[in-house]
PDB file of N, CA and C in Angstrom:
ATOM      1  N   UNK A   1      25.183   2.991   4.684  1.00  0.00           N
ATOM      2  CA  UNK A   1      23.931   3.233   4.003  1.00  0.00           C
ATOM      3  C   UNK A   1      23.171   1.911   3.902  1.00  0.00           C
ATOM      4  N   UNK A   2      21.878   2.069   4.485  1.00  0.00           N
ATOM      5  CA  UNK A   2      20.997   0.803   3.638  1.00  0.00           C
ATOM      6  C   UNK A   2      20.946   0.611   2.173  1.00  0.00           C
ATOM      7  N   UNK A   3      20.631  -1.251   2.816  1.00  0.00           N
ATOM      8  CA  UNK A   3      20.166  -1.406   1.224  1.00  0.00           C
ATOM      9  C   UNK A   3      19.409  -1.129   0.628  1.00  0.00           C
ATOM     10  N   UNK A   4      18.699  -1.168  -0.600  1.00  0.00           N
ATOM     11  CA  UNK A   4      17.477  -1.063  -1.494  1.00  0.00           C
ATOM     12  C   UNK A   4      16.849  -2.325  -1.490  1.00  0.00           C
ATOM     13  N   UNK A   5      15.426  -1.892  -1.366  1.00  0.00           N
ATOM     14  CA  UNK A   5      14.603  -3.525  -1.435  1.00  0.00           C
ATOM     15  C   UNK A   5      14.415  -4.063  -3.002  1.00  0.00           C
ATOM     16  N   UNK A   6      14.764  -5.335  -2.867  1.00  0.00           N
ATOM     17  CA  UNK A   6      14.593  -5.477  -4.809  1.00  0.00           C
ATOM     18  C   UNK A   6      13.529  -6.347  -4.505  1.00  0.00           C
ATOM     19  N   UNK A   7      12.576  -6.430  -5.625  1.00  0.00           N
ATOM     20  CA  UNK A   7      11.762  -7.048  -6.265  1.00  0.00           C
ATOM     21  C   UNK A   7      11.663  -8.500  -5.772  1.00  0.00           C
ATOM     22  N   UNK A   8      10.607  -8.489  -4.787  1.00  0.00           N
ATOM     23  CA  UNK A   8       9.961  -9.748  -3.651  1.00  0.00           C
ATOM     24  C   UNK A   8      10.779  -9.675  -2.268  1.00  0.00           C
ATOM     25  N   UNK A   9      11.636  -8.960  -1.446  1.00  0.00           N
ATOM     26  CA  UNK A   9      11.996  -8.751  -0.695  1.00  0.00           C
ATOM     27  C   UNK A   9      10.867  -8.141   0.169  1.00  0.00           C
ATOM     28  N   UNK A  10      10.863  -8.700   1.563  1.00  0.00           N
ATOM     29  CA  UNK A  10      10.029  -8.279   2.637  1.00  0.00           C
ATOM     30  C   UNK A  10      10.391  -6.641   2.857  1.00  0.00           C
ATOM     31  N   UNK A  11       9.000  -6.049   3.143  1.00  0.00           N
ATOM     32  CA  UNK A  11       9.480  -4.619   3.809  1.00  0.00           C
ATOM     33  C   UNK A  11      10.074  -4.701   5.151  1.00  0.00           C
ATOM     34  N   UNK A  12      11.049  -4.392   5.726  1.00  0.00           N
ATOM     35  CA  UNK A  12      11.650  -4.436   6.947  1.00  0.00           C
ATOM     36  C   UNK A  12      10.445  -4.129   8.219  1.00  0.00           C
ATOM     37  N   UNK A  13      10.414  -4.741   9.124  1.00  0.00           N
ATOM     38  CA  UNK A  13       9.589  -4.374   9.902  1.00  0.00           C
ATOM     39  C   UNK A  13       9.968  -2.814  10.988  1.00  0.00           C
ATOM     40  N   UNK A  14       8.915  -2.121  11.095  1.00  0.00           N
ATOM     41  CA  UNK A  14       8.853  -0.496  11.668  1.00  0.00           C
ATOM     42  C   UNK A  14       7.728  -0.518  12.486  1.00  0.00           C
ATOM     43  N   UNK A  15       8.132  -0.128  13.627  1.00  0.00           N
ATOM     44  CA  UNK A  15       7.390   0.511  14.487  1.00  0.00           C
ATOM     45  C   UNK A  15       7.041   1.872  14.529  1.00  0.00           C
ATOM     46  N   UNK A  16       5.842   2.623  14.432  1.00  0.00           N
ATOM     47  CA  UNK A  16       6.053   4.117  14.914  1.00  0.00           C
ATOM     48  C   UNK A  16       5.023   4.587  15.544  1.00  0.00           C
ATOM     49  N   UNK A  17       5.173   5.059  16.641  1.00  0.00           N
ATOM     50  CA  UNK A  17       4.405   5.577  17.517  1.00  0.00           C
ATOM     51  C   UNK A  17       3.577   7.166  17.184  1.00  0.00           C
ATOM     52  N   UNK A  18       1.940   6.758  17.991  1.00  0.00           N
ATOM     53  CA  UNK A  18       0.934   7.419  16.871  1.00  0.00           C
ATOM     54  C   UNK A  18       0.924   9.057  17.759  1.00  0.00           C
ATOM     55  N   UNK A  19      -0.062   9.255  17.658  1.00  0.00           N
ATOM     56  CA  UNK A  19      -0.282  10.694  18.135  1.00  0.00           C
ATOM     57  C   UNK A  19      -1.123  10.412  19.420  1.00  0.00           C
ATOM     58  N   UNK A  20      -1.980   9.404  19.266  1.00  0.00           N
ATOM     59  CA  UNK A  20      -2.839   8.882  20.346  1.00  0.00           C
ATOM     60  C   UNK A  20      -1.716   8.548  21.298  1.00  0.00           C
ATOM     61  N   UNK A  21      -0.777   7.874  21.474  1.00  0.00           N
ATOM     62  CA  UNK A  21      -0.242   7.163  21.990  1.00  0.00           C
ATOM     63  C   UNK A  21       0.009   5.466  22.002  1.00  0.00           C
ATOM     64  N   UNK A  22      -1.060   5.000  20.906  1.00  0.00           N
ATOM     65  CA  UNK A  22      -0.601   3.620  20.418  1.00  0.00           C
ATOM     66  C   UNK A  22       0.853   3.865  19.704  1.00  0.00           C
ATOM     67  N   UNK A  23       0.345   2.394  19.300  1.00  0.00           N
ATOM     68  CA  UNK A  23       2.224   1.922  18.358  1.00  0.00           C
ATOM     69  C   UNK A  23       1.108   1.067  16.963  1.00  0.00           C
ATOM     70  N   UNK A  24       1.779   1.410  16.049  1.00  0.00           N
ATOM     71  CA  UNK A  24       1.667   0.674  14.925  1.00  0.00           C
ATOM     72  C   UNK A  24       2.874   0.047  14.285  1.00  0.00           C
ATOM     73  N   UNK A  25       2.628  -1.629  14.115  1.00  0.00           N
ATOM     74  CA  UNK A  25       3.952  -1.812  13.538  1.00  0.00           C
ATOM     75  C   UNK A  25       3.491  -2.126  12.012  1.00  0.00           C
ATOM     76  N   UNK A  26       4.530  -1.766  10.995  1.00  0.00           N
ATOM     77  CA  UNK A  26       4.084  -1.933   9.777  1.00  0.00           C
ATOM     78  C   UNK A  26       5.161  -3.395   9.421  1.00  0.00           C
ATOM     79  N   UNK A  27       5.288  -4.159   8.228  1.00  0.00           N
ATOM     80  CA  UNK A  27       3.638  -4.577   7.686  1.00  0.00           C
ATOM     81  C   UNK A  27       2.822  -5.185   8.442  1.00  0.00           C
ATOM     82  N   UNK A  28       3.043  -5.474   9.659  1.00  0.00           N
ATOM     83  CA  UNK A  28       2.225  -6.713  10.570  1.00  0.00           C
ATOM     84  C   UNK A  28       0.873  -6.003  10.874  1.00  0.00           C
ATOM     85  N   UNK A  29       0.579  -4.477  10.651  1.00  0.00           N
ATOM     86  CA  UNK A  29      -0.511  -3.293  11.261  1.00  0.00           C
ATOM     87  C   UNK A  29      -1.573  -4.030  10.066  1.00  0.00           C
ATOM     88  N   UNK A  30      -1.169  -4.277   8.613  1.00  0.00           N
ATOM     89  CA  UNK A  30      -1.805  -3.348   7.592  1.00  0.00           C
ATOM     90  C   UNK A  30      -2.930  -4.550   6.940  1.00  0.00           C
ATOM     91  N   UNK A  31      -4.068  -4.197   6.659  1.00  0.00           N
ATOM     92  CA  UNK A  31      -5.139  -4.906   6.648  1.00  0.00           C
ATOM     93  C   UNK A  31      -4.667  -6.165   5.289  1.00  0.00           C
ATOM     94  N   UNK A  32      -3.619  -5.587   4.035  1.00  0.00           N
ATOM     95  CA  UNK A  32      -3.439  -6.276   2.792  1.00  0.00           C
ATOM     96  C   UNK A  32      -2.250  -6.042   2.285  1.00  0.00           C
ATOM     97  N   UNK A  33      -1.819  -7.467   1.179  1.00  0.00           N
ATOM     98  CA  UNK A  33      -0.520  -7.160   1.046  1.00  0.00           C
ATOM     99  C   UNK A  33       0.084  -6.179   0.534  1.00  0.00           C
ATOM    100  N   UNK A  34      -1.033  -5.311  -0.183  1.00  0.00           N
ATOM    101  CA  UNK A  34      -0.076  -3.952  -1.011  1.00  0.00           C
ATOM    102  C   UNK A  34      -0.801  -2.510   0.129  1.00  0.00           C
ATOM    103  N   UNK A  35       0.109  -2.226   0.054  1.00  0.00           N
ATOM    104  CA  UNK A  35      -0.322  -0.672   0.642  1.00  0.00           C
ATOM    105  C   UNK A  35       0.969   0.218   0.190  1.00  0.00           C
ATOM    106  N   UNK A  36       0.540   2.030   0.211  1.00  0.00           N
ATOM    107  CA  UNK A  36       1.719   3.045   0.371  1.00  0.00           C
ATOM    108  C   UNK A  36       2.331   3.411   1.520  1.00  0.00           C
ATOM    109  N   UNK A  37       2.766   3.938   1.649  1.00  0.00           N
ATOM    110  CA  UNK A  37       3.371   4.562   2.944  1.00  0.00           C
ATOM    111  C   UNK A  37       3.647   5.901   2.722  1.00  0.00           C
ATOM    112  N   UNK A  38       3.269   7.169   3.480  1.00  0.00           N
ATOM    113  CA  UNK A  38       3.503   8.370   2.986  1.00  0.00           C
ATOM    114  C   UNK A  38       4.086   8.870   4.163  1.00  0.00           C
ATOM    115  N   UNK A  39       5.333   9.949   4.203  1.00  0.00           N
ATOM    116  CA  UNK A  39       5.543  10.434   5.436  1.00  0.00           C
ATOM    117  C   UNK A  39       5.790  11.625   4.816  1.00  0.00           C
ATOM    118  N   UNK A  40       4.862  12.389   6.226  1.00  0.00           N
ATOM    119  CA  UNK A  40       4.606  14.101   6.074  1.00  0.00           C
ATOM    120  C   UNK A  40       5.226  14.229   7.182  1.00  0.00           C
ATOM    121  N   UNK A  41       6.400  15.786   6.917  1.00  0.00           N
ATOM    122  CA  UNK A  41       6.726  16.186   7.966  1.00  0.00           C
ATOM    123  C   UNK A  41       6.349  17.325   8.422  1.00  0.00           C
ATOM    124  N   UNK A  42       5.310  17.319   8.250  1.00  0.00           N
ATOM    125  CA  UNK A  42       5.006  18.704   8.444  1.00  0.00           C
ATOM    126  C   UNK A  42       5.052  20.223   8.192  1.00  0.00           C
ATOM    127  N   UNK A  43       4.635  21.095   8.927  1.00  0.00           N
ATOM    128  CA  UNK A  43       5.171  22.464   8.214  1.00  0.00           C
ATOM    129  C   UNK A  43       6.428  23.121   9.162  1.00  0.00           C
ATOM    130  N   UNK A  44       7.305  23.411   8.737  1.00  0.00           N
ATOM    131  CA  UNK A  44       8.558  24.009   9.688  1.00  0.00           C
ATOM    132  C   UNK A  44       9.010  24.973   9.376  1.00  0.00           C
TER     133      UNK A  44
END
């Protein structure tokens, strides 16, 4: 199991590939230092 990020720990860096066909890597994508991250999986 991963770890838990504690308090001032970097977010691990993630790649994920878009719908267009780019790549976004997070945090290196994201315009500022705070942002959310939401993942929808859809309807199944």
């Amino acid at each position: 199991m991963a770890e838990m990020l504690q308090q001032g720990d970097r977010f691990p860096t993630l790649t994920f590939n878009l719908l267009d066909g780019s790549a976004m890597t997070v945090p290196d994508a994201l315009p500022s230092r705070y942002a959310a991250i939401i993942f929808y999986r859809g309807h199944w």
